[in-house]
N, C-alpha and C. Protein backbone atom coordinates (compact mmCIF):
# COMPACT_ATOMS: atom_id res chain seq x y z
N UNK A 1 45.61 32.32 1.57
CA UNK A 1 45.51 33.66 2.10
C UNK A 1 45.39 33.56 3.61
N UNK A 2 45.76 34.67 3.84
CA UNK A 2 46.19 34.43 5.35
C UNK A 2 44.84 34.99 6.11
N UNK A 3 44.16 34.69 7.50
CA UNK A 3 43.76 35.48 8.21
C UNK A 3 43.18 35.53 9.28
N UNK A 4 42.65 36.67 10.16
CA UNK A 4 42.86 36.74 11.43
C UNK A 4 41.69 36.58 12.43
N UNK A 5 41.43 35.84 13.48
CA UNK A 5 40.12 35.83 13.73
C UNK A 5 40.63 35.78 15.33
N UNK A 6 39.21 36.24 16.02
CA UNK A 6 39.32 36.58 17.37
C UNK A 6 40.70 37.73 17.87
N UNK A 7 40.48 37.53 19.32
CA UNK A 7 41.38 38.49 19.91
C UNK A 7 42.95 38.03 20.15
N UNK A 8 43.12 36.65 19.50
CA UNK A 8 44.01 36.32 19.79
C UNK A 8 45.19 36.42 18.61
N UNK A 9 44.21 37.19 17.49
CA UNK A 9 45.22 37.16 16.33
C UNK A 9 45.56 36.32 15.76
N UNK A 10 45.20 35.19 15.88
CA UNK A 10 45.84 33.68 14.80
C UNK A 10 45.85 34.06 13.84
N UNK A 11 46.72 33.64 12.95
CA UNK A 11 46.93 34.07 11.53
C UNK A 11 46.53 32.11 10.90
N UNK A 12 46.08 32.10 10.09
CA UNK A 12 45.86 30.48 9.15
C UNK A 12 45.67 31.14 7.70
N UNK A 13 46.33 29.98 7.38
CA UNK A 13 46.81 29.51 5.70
C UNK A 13 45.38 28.85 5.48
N UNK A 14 44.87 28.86 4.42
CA UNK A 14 43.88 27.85 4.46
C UNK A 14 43.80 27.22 2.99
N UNK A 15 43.96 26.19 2.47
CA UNK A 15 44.27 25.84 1.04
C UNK A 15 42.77 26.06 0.16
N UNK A 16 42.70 26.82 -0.71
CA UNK A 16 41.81 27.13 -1.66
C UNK A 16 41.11 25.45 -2.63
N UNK A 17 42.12 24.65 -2.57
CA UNK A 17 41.37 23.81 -3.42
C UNK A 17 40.55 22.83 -2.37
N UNK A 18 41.06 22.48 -1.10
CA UNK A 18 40.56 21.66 -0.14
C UNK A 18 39.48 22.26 0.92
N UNK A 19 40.06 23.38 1.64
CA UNK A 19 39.69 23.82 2.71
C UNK A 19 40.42 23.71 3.69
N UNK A 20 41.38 22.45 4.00
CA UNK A 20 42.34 22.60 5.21
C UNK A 20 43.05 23.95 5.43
N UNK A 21 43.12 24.01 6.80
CA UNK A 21 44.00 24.91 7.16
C UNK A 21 44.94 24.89 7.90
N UNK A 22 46.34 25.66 7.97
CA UNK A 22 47.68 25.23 8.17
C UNK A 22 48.02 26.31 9.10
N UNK A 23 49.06 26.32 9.96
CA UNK A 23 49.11 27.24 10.96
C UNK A 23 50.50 27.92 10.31
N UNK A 24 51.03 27.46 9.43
CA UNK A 24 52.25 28.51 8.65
C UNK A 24 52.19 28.63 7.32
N UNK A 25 52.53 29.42 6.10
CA UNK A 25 52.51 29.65 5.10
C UNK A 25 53.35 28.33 4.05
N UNK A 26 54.22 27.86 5.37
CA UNK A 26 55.26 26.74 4.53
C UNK A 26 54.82 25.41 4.23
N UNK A 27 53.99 25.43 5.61
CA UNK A 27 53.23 23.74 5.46
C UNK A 27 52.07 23.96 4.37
N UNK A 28 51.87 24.89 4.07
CA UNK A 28 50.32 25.13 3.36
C UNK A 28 51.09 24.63 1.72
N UNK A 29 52.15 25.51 1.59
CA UNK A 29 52.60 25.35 0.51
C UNK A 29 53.08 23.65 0.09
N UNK A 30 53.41 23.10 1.35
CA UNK A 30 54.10 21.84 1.42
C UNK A 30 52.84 21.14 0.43
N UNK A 31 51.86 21.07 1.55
CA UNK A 31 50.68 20.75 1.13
C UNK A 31 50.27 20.55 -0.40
N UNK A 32 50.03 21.93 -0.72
CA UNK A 32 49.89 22.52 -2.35
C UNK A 32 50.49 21.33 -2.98
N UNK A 33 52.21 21.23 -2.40
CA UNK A 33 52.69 20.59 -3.85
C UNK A 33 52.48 19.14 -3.71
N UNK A 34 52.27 18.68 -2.31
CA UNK A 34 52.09 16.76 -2.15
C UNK A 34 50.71 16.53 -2.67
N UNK A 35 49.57 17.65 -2.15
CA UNK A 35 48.14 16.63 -2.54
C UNK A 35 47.21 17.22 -4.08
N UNK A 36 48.53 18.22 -3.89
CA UNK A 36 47.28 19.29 -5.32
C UNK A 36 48.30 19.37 -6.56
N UNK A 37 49.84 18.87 -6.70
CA UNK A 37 50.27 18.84 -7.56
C UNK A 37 50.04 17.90 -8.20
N UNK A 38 49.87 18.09 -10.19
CA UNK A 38 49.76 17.01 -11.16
C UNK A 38 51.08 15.93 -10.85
N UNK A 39 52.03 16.95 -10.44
CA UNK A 39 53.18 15.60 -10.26
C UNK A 39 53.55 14.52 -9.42
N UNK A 40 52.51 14.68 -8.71
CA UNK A 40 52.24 13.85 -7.70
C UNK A 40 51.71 12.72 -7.58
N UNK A 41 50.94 12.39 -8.63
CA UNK A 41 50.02 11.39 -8.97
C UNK A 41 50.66 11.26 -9.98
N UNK A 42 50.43 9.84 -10.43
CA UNK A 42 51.10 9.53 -11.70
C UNK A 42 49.83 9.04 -12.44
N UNK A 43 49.68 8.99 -13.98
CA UNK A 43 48.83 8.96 -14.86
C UNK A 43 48.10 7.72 -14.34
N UNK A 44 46.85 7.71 -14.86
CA UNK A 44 45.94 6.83 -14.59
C UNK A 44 46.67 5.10 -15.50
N UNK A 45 46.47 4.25 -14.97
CA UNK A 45 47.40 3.05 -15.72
C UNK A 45 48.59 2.96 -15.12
N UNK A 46 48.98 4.05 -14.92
CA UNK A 46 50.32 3.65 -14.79
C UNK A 46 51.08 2.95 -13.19
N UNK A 47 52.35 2.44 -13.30
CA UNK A 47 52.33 1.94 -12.30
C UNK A 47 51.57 0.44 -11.28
């Protein structure tokens, strides 16, 4: 979710499962899918 603080209007992404925050909606999402997707990690053992 996006939002706005001070007079300068910054807008930040901020990821719900971590806390980082991203200065565009795209990297946030990037994010989402490299460190918070199941598919990303592969099963425990494996590999």
């Amino acid at each position: 979710m996006a939002s706005m603080t001070g007079s300068r209007r910054t807008v930040e992404f901020r990821c719900k499962a971590c806390g980082k925050v991203f200065a565009t909606e795209d990297m946030l999402e990037a994010h989402k899918r490299m460190e918070h997707s199941k598919e990303s990690h592969p099963p425990a053992g494996v590999g």
